[in-house]
C-alpha atoms as a PDB file:
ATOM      1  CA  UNK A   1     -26.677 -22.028 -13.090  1.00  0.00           C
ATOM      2  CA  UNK A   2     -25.150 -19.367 -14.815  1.00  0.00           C
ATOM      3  CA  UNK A   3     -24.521 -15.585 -14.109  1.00  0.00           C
ATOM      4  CA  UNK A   4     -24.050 -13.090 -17.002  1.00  0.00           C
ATOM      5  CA  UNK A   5     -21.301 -10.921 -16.012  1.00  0.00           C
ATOM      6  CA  UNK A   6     -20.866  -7.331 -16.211  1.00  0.00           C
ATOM      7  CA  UNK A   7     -18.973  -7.449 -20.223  1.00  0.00           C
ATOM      8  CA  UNK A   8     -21.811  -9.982 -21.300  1.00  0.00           C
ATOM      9  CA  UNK A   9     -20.159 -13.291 -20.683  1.00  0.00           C
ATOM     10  CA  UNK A  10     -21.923 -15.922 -19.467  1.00  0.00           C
ATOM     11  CA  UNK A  11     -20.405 -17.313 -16.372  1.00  0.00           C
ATOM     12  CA  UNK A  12     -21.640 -20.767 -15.199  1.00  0.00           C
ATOM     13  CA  UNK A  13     -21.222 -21.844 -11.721  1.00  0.00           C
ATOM     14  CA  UNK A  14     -20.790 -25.253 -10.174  1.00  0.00           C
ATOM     15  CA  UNK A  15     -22.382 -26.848  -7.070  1.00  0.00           C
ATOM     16  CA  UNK A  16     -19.862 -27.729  -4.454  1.00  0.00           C
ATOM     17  CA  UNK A  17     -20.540 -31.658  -5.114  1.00  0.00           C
ATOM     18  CA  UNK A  18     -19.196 -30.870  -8.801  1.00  0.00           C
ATOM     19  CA  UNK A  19     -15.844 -28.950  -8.708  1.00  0.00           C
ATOM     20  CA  UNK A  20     -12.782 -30.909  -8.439  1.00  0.00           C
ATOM     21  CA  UNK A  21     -11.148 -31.476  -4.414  1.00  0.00           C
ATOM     22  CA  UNK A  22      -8.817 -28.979  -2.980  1.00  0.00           C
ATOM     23  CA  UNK A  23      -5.441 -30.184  -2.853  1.00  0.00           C
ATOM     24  CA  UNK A  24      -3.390 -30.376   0.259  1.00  0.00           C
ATOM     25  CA  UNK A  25      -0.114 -28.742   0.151  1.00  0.00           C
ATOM     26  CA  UNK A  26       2.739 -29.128   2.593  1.00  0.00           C
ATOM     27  CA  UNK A  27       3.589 -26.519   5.075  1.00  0.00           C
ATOM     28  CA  UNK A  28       6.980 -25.967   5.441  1.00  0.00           C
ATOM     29  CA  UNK A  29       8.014 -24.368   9.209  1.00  0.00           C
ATOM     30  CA  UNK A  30      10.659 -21.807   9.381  1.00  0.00           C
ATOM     31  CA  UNK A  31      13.565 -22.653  11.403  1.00  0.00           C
ATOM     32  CA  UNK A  32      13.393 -19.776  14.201  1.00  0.00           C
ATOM     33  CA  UNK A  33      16.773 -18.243  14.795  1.00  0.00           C
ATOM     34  CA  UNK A  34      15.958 -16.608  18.011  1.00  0.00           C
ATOM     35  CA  UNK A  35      18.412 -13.928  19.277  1.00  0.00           C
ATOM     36  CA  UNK A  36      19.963 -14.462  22.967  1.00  0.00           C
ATOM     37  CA  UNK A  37      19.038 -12.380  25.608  1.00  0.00           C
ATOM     38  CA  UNK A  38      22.503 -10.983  26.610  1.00  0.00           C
ATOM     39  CA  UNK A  39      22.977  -8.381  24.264  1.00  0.00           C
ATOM     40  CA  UNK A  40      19.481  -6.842  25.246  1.00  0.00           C
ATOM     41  CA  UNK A  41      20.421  -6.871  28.489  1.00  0.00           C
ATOM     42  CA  UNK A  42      23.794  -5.064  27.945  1.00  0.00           C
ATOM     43  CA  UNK A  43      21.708  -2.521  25.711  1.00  0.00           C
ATOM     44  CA  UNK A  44      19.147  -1.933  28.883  1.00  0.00           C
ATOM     45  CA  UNK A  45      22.044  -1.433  31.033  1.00  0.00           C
ATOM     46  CA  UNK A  46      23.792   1.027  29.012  1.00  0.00           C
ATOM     47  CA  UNK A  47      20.815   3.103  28.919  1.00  0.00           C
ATOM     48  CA  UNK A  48      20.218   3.156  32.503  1.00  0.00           C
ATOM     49  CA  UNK A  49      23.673   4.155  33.424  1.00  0.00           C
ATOM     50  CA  UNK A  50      23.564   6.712  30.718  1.00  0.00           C
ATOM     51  CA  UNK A  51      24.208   9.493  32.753  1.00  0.00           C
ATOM     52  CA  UNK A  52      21.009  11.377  31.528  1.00  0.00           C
ATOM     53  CA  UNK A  53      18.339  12.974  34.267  1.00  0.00           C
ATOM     54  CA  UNK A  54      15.809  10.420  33.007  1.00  0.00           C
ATOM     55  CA  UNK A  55      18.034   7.305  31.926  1.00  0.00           C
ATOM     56  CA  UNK A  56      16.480   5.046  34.359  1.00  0.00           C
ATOM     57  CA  UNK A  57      12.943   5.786  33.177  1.00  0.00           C
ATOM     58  CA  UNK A  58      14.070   5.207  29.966  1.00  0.00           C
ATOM     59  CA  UNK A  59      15.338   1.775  30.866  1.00  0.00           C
ATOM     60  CA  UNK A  60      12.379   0.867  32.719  1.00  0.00           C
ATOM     61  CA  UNK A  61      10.298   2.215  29.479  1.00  0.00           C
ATOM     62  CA  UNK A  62      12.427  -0.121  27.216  1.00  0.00           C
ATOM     63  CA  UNK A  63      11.674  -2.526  29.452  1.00  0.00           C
ATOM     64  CA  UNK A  64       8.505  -2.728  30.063  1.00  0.00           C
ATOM     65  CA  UNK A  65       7.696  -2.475  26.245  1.00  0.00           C
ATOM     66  CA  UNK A  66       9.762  -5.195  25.326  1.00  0.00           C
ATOM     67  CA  UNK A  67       8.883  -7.944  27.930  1.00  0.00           C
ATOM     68  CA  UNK A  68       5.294  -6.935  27.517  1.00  0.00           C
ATOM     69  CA  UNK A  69       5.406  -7.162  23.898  1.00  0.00           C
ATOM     70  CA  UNK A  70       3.626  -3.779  23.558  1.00  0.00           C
ATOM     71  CA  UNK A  71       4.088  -1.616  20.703  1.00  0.00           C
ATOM     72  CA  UNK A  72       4.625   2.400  21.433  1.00  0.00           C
ATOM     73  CA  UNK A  73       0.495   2.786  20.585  1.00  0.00           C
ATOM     74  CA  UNK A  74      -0.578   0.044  22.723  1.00  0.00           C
ATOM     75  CA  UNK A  75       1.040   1.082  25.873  1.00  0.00           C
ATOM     76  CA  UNK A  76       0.408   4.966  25.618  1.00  0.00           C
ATOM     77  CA  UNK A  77      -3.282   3.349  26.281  1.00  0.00           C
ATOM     78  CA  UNK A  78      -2.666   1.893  29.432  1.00  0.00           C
ATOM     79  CA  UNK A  79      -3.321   3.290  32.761  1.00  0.00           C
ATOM     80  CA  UNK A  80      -1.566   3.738  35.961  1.00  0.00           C
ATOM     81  CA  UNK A  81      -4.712   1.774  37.228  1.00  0.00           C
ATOM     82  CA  UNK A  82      -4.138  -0.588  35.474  1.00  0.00           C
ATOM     83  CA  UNK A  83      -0.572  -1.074  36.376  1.00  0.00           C
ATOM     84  CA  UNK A  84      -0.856  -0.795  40.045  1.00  0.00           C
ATOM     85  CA  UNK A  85      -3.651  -3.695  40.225  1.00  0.00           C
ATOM     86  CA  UNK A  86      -1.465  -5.729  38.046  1.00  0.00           C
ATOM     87  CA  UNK A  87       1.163  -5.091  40.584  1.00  0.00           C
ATOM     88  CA  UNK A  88      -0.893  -5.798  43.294  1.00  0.00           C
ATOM     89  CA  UNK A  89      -2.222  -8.886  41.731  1.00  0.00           C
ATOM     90  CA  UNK A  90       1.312 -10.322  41.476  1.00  0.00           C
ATOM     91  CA  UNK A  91       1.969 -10.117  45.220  1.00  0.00           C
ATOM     92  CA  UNK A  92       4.306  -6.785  45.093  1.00  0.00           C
ATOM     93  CA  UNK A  93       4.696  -4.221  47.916  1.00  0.00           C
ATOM     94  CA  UNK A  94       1.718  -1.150  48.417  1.00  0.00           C
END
């Protein structure tokens, strides 16, 4: 089969049976070099004691964006509905 292509050149194509096999390359894994927690949880504590009107909220903001692995635009598009079932879904207080 072949397919003239848009400059004039003839293109011919293959059946599947015809072409040559894939080859199969090696993955290699990156080694993860995962941070440790106690520097975050310094940071959060900092912030909550930072002396500011809304420094808790902050904290809890942090938070809640980091364990939840949310991004900024993600979580402005969650409810209060939503977080109060979760919350009541886990067993906490009314």
């Amino acid at each position: 089969m072949s397919y003239g292509g848009p400059t004039g050149d003839q293109i011919t194509l293959k059946p599947p049976a015809l072409q040559p096999p894939a080859t199969i390359c090696q993955v290699r894994h990156k080694k993860l070099a995962l941070p440790e927690p106690w520097p975050f949880l310094e940071f959060m504590k900092e912030v909550e004691t930072g002396g500011g009107r809304d420094s808790k909220n902050c904290a809890d903001l942090a938070c809640f964006l980091a364990y939840g692995r949310f991004r900024k635009t993600e979580a402005a598009n969650i409810t209060w509905a939503e977080g109060v079932a979760i919350e009541q879904s886990q067993g906490a207080p009314k």
